[in-house]
Protein backbone atom coordinates (compact mmCIF):
# COMPACT_ATOMS: atom_id res chain seq x y z
CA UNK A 1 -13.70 42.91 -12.77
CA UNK A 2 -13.46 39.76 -14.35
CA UNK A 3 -13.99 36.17 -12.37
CA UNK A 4 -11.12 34.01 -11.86
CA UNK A 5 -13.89 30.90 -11.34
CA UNK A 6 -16.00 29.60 -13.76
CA UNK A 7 -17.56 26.07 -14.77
CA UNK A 8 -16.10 24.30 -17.41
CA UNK A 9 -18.17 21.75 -19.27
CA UNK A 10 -17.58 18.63 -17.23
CA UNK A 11 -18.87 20.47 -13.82
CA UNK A 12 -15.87 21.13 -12.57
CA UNK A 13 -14.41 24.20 -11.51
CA UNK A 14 -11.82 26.51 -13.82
CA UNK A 15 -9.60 28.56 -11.95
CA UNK A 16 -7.32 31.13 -13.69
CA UNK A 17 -4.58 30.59 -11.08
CA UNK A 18 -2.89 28.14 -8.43
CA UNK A 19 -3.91 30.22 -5.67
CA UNK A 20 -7.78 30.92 -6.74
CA UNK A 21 -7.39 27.12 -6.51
CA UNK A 22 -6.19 26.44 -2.90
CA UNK A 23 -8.67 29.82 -1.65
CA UNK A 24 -11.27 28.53 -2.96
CA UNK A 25 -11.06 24.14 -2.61
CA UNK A 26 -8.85 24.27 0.42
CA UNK A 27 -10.73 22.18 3.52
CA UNK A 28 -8.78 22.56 6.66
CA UNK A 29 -8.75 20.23 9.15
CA UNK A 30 -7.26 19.56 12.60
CA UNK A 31 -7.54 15.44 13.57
CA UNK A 32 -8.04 17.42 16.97
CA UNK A 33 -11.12 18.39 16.37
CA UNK A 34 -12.88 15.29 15.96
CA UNK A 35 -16.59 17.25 14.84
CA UNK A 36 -14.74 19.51 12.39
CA UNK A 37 -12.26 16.61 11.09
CA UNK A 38 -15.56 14.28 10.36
CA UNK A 39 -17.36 17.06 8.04
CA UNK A 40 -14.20 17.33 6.24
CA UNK A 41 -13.95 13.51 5.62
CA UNK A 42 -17.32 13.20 4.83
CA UNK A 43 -17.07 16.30 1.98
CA UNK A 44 -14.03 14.43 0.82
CA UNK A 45 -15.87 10.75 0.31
CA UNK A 46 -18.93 12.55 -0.59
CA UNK A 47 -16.80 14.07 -3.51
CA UNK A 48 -15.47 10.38 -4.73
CA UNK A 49 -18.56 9.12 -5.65
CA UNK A 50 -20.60 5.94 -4.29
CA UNK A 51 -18.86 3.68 -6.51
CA UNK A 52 -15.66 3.72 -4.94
CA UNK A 53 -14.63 0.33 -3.45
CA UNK A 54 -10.54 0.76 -2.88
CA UNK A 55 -9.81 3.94 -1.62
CA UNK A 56 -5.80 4.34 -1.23
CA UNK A 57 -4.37 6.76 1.27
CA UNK A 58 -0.53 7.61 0.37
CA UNK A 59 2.20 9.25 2.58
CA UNK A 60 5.01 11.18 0.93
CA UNK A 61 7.67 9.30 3.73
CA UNK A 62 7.90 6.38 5.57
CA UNK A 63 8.36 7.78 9.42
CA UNK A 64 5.59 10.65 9.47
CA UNK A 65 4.11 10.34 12.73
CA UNK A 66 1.13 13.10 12.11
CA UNK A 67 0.51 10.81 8.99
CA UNK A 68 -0.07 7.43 10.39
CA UNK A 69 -2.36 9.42 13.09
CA UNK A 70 -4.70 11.13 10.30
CA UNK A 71 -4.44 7.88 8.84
CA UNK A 72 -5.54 5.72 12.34
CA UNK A 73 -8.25 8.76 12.55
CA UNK A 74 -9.65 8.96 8.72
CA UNK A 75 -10.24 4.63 8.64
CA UNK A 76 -12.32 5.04 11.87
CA UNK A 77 -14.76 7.52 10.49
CA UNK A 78 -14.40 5.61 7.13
CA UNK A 79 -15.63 2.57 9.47
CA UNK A 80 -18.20 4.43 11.10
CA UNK A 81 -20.01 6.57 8.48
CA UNK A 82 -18.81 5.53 5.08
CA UNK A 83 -19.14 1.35 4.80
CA UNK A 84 -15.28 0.28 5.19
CA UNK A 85 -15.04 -3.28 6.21
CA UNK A 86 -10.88 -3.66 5.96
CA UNK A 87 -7.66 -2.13 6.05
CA UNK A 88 -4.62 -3.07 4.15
CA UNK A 89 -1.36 -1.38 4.76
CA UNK A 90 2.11 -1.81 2.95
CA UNK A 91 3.06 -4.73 5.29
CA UNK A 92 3.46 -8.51 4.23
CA UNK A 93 0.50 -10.36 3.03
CA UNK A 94 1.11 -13.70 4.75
CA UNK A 95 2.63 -12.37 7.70
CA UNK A 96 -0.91 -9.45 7.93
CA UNK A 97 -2.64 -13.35 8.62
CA UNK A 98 -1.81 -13.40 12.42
CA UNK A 99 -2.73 -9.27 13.28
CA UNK A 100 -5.94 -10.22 11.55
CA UNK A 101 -6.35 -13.13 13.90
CA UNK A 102 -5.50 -11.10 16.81
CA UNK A 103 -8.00 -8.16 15.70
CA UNK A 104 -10.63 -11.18 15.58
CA UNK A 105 -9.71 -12.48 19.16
CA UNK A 106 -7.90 -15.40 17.95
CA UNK A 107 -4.41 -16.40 17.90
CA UNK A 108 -1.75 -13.66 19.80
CA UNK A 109 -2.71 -13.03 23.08
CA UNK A 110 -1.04 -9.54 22.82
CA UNK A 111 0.05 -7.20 20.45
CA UNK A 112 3.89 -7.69 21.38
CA UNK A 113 3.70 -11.34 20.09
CA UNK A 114 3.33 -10.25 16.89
CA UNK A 115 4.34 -6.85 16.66
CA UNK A 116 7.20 -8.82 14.59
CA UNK A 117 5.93 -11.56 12.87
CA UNK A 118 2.97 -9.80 12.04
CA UNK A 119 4.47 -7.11 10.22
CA UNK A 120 7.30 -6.46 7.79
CA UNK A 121 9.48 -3.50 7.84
CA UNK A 122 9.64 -3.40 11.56
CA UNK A 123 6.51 -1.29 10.95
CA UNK A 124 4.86 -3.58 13.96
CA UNK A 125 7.07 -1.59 16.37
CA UNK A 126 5.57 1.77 15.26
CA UNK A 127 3.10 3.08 18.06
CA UNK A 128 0.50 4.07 15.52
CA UNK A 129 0.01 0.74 14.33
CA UNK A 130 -0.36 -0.54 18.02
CA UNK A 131 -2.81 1.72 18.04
CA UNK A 132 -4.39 0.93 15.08
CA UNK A 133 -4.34 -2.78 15.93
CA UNK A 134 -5.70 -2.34 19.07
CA UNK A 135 -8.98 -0.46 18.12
CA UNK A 136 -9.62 -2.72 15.64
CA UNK A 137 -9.79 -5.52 17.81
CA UNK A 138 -11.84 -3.50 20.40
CA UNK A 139 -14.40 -2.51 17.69
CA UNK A 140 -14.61 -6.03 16.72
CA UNK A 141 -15.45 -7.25 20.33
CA UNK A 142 -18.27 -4.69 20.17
CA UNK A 143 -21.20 -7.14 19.83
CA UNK A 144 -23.15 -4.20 18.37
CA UNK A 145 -20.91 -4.16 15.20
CA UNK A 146 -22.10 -7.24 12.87
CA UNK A 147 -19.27 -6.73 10.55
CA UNK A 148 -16.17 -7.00 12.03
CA UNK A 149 -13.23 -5.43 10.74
CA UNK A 150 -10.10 -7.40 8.97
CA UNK A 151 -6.70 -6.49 8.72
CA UNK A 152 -4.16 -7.02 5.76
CA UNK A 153 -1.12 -6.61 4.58
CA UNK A 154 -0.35 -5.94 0.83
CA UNK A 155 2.84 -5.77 0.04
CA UNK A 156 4.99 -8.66 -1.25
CA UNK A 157 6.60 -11.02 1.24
CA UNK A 158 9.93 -8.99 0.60
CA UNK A 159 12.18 -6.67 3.41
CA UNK A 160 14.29 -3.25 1.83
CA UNK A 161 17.34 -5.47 1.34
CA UNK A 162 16.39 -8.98 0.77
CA UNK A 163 13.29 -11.14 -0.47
CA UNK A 164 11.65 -14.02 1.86
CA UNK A 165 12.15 -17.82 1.17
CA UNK A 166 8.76 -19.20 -0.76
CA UNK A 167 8.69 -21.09 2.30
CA UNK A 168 5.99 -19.64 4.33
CA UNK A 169 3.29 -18.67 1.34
CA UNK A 170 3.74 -22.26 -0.25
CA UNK A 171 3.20 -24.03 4.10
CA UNK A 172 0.09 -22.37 4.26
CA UNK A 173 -1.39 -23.75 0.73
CA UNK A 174 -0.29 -27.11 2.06
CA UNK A 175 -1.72 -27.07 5.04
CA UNK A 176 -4.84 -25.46 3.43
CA UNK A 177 -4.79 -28.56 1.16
CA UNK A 178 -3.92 -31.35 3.96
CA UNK A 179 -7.21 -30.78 5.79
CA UNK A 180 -9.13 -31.61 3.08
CA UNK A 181 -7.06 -34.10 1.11
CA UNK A 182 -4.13 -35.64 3.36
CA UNK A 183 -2.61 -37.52 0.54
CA UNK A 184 -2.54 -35.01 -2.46
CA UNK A 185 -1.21 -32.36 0.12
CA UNK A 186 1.52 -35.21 1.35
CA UNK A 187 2.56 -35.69 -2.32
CA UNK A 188 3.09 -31.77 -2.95
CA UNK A 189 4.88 -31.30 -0.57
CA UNK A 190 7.97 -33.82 -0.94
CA UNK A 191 7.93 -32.17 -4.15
CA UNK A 192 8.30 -29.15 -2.99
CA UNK A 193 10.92 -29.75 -0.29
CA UNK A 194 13.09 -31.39 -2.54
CA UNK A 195 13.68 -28.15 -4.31
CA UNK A 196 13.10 -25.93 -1.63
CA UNK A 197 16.31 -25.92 0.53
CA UNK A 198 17.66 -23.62 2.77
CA UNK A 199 15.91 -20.06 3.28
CA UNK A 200 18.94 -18.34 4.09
CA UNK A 201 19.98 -19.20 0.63
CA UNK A 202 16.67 -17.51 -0.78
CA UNK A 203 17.50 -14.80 1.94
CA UNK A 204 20.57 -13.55 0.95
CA UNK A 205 20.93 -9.67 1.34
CA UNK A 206 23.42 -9.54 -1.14
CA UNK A 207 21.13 -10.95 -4.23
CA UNK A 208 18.96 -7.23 -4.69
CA UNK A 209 22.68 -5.98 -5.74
CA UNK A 210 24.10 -8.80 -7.16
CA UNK A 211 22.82 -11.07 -9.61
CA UNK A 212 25.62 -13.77 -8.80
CA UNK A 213 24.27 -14.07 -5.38
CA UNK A 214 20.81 -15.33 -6.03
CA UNK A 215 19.47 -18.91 -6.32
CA UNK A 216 16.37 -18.10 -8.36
CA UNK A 217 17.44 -19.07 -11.68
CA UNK A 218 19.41 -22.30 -10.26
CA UNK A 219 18.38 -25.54 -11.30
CA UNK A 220 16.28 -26.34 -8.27
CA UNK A 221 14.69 -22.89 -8.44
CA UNK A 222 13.30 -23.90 -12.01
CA UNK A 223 12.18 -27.26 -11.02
CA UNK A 224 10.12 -25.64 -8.00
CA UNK A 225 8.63 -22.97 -10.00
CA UNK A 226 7.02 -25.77 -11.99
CA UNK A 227 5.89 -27.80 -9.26
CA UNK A 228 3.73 -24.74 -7.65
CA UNK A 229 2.70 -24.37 -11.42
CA UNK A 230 1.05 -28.19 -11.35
CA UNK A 231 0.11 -27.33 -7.10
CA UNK A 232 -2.33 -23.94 -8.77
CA UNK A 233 -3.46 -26.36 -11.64
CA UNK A 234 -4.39 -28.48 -9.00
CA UNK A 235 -6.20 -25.99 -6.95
CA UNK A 236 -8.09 -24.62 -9.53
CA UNK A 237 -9.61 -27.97 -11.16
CA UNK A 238 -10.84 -28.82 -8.14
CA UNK A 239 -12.33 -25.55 -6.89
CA UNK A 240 -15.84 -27.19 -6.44
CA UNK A 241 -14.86 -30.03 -4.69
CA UNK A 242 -12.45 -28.02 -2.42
CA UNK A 243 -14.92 -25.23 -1.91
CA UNK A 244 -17.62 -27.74 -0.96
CA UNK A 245 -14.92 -29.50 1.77
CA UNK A 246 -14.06 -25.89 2.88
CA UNK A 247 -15.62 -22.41 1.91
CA UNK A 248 -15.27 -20.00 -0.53
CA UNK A 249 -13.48 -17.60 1.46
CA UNK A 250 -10.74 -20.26 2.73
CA UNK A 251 -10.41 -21.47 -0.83
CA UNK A 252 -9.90 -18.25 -2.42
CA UNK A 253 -7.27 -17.50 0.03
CA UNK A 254 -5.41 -20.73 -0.58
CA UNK A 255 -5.40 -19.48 -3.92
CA UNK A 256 -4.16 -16.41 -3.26
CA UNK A 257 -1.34 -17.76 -1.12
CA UNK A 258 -0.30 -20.14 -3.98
CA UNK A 259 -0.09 -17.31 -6.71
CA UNK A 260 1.69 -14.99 -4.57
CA UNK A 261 4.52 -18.02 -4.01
CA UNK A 262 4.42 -18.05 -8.19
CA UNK A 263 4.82 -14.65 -8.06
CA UNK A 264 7.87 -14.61 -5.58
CA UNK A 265 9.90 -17.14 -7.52
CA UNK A 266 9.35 -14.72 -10.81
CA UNK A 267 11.10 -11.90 -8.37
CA UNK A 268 13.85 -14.46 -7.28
CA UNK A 269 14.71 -15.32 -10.97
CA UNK A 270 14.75 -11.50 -11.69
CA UNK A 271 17.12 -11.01 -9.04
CA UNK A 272 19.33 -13.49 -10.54
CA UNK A 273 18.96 -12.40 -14.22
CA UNK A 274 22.65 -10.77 -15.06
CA UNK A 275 21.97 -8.17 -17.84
CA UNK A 276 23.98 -5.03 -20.01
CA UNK A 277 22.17 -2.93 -17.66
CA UNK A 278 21.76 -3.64 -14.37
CA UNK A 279 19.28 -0.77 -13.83
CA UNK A 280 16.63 -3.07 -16.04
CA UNK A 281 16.90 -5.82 -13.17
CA UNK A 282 15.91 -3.28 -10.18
CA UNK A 283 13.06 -1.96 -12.62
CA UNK A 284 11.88 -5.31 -13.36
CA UNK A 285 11.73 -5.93 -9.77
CA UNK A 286 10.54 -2.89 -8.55
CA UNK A 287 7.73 -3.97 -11.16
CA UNK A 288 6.97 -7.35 -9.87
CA UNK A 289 6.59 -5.86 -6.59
CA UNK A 290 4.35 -3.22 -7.31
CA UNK A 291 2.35 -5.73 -9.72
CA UNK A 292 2.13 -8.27 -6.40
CA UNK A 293 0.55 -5.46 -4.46
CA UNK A 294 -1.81 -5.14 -6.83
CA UNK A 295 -2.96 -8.22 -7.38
CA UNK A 296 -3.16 -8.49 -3.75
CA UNK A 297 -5.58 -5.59 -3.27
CA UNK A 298 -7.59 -7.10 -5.87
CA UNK A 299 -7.96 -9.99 -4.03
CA UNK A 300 -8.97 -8.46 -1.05
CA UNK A 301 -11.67 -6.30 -2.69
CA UNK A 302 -13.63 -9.18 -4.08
CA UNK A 303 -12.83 -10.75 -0.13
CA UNK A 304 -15.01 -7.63 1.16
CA UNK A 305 -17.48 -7.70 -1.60
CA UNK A 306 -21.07 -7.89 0.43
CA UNK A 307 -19.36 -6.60 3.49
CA UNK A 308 -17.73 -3.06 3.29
CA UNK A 309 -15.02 -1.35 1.74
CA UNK A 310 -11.10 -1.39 1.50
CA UNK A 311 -8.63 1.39 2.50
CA UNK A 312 -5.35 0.62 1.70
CA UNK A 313 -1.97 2.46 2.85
CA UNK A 314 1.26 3.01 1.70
CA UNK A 315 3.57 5.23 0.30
CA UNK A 316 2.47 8.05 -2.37
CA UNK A 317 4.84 6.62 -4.86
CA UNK A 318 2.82 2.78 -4.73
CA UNK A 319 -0.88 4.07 -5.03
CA UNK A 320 -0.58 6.57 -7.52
CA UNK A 321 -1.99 6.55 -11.04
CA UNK A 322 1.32 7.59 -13.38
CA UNK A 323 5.15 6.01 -13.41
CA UNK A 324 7.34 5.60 -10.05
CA UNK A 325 10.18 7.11 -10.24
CA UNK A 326 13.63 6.52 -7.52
CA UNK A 327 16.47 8.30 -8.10
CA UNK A 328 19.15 5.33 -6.99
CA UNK A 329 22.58 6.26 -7.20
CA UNK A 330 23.00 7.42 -10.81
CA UNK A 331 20.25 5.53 -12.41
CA UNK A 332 16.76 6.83 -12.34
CA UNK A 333 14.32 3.75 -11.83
CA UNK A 334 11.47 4.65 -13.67
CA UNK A 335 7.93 1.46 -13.25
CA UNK A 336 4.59 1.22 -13.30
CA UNK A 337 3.09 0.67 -9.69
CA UNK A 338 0.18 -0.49 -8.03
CA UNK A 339 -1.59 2.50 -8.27
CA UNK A 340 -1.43 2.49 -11.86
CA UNK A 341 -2.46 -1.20 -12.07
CA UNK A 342 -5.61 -0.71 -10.03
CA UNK A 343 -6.82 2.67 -12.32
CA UNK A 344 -6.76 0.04 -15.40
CA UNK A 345 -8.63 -2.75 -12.97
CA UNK A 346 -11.05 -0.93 -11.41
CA UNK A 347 -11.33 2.53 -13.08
CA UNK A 348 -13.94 4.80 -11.45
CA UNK A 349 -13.72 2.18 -8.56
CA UNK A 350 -10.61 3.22 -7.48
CA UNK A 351 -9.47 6.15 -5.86
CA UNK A 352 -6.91 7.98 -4.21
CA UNK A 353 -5.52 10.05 -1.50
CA UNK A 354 -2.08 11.78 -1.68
CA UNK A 355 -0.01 13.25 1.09
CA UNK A 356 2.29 16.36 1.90
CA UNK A 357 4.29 17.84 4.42
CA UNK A 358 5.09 21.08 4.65
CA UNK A 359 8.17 20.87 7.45
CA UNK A 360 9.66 18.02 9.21
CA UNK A 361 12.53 18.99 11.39
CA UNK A 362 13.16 14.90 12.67
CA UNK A 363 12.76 13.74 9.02
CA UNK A 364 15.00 16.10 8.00
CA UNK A 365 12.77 18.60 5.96
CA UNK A 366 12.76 22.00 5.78
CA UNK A 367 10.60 24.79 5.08
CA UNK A 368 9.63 24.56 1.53
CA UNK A 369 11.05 26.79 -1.05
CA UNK A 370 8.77 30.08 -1.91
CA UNK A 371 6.66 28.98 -4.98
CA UNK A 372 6.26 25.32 -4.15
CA UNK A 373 3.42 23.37 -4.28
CA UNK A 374 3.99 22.66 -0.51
CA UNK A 375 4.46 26.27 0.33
CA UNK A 376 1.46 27.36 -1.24
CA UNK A 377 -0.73 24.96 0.23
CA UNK A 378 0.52 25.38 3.97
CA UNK A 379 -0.12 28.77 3.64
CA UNK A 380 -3.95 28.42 3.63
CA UNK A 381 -5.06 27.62 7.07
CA UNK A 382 -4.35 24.40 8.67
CA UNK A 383 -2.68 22.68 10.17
CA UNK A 384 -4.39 20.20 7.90
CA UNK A 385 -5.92 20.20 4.61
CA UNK A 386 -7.86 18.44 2.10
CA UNK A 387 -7.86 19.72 -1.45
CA UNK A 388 -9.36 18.44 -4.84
CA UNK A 389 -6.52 18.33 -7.86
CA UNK A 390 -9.62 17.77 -10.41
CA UNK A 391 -6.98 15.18 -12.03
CA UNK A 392 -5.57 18.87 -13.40
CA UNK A 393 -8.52 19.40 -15.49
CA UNK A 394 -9.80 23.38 -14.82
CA UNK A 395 -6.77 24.44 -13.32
CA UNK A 396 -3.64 26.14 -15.14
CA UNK A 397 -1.82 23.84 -17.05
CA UNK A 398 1.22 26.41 -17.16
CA UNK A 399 1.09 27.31 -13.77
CA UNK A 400 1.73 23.76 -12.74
CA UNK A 401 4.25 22.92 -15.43
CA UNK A 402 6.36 25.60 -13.69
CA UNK A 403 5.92 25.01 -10.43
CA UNK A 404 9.05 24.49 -8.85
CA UNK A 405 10.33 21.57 -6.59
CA UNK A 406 11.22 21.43 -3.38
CA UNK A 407 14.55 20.06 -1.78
CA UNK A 408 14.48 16.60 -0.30
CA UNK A 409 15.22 15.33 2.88
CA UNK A 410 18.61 15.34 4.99
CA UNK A 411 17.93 12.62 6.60
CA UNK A 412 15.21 10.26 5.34
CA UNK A 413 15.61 9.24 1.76
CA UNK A 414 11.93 8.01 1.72
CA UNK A 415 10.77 11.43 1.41
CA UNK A 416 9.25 12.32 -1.95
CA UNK A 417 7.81 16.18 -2.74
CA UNK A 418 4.92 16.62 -4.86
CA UNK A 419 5.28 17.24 -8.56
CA UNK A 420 3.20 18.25 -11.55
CA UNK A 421 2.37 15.17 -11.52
CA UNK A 422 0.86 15.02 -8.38
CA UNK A 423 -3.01 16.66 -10.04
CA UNK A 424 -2.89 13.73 -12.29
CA UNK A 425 -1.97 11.07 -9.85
CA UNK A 426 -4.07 11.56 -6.83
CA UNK A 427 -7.80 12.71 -6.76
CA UNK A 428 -7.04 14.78 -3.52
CA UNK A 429 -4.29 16.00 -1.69
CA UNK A 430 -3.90 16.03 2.41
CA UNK A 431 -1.86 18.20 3.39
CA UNK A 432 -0.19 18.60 6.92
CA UNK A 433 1.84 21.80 8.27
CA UNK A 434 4.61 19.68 9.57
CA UNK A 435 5.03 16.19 11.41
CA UNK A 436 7.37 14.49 14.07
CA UNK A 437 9.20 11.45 13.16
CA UNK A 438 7.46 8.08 13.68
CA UNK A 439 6.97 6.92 17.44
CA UNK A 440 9.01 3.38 17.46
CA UNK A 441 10.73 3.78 15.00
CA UNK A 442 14.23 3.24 14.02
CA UNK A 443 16.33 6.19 14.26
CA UNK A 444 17.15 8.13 11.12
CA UNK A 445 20.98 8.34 10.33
């Protein structure tokens, strides 16, 4: 009888079929079983290589409950076993500043005083990220652990309907600045108000839709995007000085702080570019935000170099390798995300972790269609799984083109199922029988 498995040339297995594939690479898991869940983790990072230094962990919806606790349950053993230093979740990056305090011992003195400032999204009022939080900062009053943990958020100051005021990224430069040089800071800073105005202005719900509605191509918004243009000039010819005032690690994040407010204007002015078609706009934007989480995880990887690790969290559709797509109405927003960005950045650096459901009776999913990629895989035993894709190299390239796809959610448009795509995109797959909607969240209309 002839073998469906054999070794192709690169090492890596050839199967003749999808479902030679799944019997034979299928881990299960249950995050239950805390001895059996490790081994699986471990043959997972063992898999990735040593060089890995951002590993991204995707969900296919915002609201899966069984997802943020596999999540909460993979970072600890990633903590414990495997070198990670930090965490970085699809959250704000300047608001991610005062959870990290609070994980250090600083700042908050509990997790409901920032469970909204600290977090974008509402995604401080999930229970899973209480959770999260609150090991963290337990492990890092361990005085047995020398390397304490940090917390970030990645994401672009932005909300689903409306982008933050530059406000807040371009304070925290200044004040940065101030305690080293008073005057320069001073002289910035009237600069900078003069243009700045109102947030609610910058605010406005109404600019992602309408073009008319936003302020970042008025006259003040140019004049301030060229005064943070001379306030990173001025940062950066006088790293050595500042550096020597500060440290390395406070400077860099100054830094940081004033690109991301550079950054933020280019979004505002996108919001406010009028075009033939208004579907380039969103794309542009969608873009900008994806390129901002990027460069934000970038940032944070050189932060941890000498001290551990990143694993960063977020939907499927930001961390992996090919195009985003959103289906938005009528028009199909195609972009490059994050994911993509950091393959070209950091290559064999960089990997990633995809997610899948199989049912989801609060989020509106239903049992997956016979023949899908999610039916398949729930079929092998669970009720979790890890499972190489081999970036589709030794497995049937016309088997996968035909794979069908699932149906969507009823109720939560946040859902995406995997796709063809999906070998190419993510070096493994996790895959979970089913999972209840997110404790503390908002409910799902």
């Amino acid at each position: 009888m002839k073998k469906n498995l054999s070794l192709n040339r690169n090492s890596n297995p050839t199967y003749a079929t999808l479902d030679d594939w799944i019997s034979h690479e299928t881990v299960p898991f249950s995050v239950n079983s805390p001895e059996t869940f490790n081994v699986a983790v471990d043959r997972v990072i063992t898999s990735l290589g040593s060089s890995v230094k951002l590993l991204g962990f995707g969900e296919a919806l915002h609201g899966g409950e069984d997802t943020h606790i596999l999540r909460n349950r993979l970072f600890q053993r990633l903590v414990e076993a495997h070198g990670y230093s930090a965490i970085a979740i699809e959250s704000s990056f300047p608001r991610a500043h005062l959870v990290n305090e609070y994980i250090a011992g600083r700042g908050p003195a509990s997790y409901e005083d920032l469970q909204d400032s600290g977090f974008s999204h509402g995604f401080g009022r999930l229970d899973a990220n209480r959770e999260l939080v609150e090991w963290m900062r337990q492990y890092n009053a361990d005085p047995s652990h020398p390397i304490k943990l940090r917390f970030y958020g990645f994401d672009s100051p932005t909300e689903m309907t409306y982008s933050d005021s530059p406000r807040q990224v371009l304070y925290f430069v200044l004040n940065y600045l101030a305690s080293i040089d008073s005057v320069s800071s001073q002289k910035h800073r009237e600069r900078i108000d003069a243009f700045l105005g109102q947030d609610s202005d910058w605010e406005n719900p109404d600019a992602m839709m309408d073009p008319s509605k936003s302020i970042g191509l008025s006259p003040a918004a140019t004049s301030l995007r060229i005064k943070v243009e001379d306030l990173i000039m001025e940062l950066r010819l006088r790293r050595p000085e500042l550096v020597a005032k500060s440290d390395e690690s406070r400077y860099l994040e100054a830094v940081q702080y004033a690109v991301l407010s550079r950054q933020l204007l280019n979004y505002h002015a996108v919001l406010a570019r009028t075009s033939a078609k208004p579907k380039e706009r969103l794309v542009e934007g969608l873009g900008i935000r994806d390129l901002i989480m990027a460069d934000n995880l970038t940032y944070m990887v050189c932060r941890e170099r000498g001290r551990g690790k990143v694993f960063a969290f977020a939907h499927n559709s930001h961390l992996q390798r090919g195009k985003a797509q959103w289906q938005l109405g009528t028009d199909l927003l195609i972009w490059w995300p994050a994911g993509a960005q950091l393959n070209e950045i950091f290559g064999s650096h960089y990997a990633v972790i995809g997610t899948a459901v199989g049912v989801s009776e609060a989020n509106g999913i239903s049992e997956p269609e016979a023949g899908t990629l999610e039916a398949r895989l729930t079929s092998s035993p669970g009720p979790g799984r890890f499972i190489p894709t081999y970036k589709g190299q030794g497995l049937p390239a016309s088997e996968i083109e035909a794979l069908p796809i699932r149906s969507g959610s009823m109720k939560n448009s946040t859902y995406f199922a995997l796709t063809p795509q999906s070998f190419t995109d993510f070096d493994w797959l996790a895959v979970l029988d089913s999972t209840e909607y997110s404790r503390g969240g908002p409910p799902l209309q």
